[in-house]
Protein backbone atom coordinates (compact mmCIF):
# COMPACT_ATOMS: atom_id res chain seq x y z
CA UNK A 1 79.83 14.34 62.45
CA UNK A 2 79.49 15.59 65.89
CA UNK A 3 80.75 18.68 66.37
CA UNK A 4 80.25 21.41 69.69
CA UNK A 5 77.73 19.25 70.68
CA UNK A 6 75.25 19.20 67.64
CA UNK A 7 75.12 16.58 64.88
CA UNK A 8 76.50 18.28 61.35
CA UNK A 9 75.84 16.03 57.96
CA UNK A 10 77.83 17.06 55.12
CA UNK A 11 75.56 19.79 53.68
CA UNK A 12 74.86 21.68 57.21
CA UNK A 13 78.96 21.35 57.70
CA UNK A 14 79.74 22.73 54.46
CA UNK A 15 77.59 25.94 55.02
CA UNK A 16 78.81 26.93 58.16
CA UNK A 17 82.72 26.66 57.29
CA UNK A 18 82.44 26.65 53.64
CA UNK A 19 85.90 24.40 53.45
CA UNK A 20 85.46 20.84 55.11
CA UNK A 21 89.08 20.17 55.32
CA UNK A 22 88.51 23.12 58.34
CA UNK A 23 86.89 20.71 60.63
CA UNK A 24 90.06 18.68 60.08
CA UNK A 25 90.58 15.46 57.91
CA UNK A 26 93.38 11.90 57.09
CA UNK A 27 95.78 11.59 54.38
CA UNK A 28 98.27 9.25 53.53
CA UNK A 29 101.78 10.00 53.18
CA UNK A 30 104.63 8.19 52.12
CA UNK A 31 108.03 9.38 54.37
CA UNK A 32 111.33 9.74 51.99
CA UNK A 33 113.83 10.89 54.22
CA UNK A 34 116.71 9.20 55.82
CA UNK A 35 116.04 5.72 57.30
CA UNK A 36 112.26 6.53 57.13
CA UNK A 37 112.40 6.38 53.72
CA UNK A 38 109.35 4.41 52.17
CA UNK A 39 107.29 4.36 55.37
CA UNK A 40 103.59 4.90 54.80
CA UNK A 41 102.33 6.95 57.40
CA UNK A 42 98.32 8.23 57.75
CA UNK A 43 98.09 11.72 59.20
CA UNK A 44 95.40 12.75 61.28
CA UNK A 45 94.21 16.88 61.46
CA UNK A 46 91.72 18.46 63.58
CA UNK A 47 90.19 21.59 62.93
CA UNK A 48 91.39 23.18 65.58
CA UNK A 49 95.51 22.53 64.08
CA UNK A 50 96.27 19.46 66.26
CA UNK A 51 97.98 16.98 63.78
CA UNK A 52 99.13 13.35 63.98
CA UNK A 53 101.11 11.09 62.27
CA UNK A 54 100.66 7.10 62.75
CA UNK A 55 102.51 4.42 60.94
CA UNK A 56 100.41 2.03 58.65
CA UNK A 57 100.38 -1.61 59.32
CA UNK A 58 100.12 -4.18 56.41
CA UNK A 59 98.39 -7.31 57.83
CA UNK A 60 99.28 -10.53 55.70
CA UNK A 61 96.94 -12.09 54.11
CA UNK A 62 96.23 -15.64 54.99
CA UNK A 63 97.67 -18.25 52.11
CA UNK A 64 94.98 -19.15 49.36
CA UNK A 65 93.34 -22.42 49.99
C-alpha cells in the first residue's frame, strides 16, 4: 500500500498505526430499510473518515454448455 508517498507492506503498516482498519478498509453490507431493503451494498473507508457506499452488481452467469 502506498501511503504519503512511501510504499507500507503489512508489517511496516501495522507498526506505525497499530490498527489497520485506520488506514481505512471495504465491507459488505446488506441495506434493510424501506424499499432498500435486501440491497447489498460494499462500503468503502479511508483513513482519513471519507466513506462510500456503492451498490453490488450480480453479473449472470452464462448458461452451462
Amino acid at each position: 500500500m502506498k501511503l504519503y508517498g512511501r510504499s507500507h507492506d503489512r508489517q511496516s503498516l501495522a507498526r506505525h498505526a497499530g490498527d489497520l482498519s485506520a488506514a481505512g478498509g471495504v465491507r459488505s453490507v446488506v441495506l434493510d430499510d424501506g424499499s432498500e431493503r435486501g440491497i447489498r451494498t460494499l462500503e468503502f473507508r479511508t483513513g482519513g473518515g471519507l466513506s462510500a457506499a456503492r451498490p453490488v452488481r450480480h453479473r449472470r452467469s452464462a448458461a452451462p454448455r
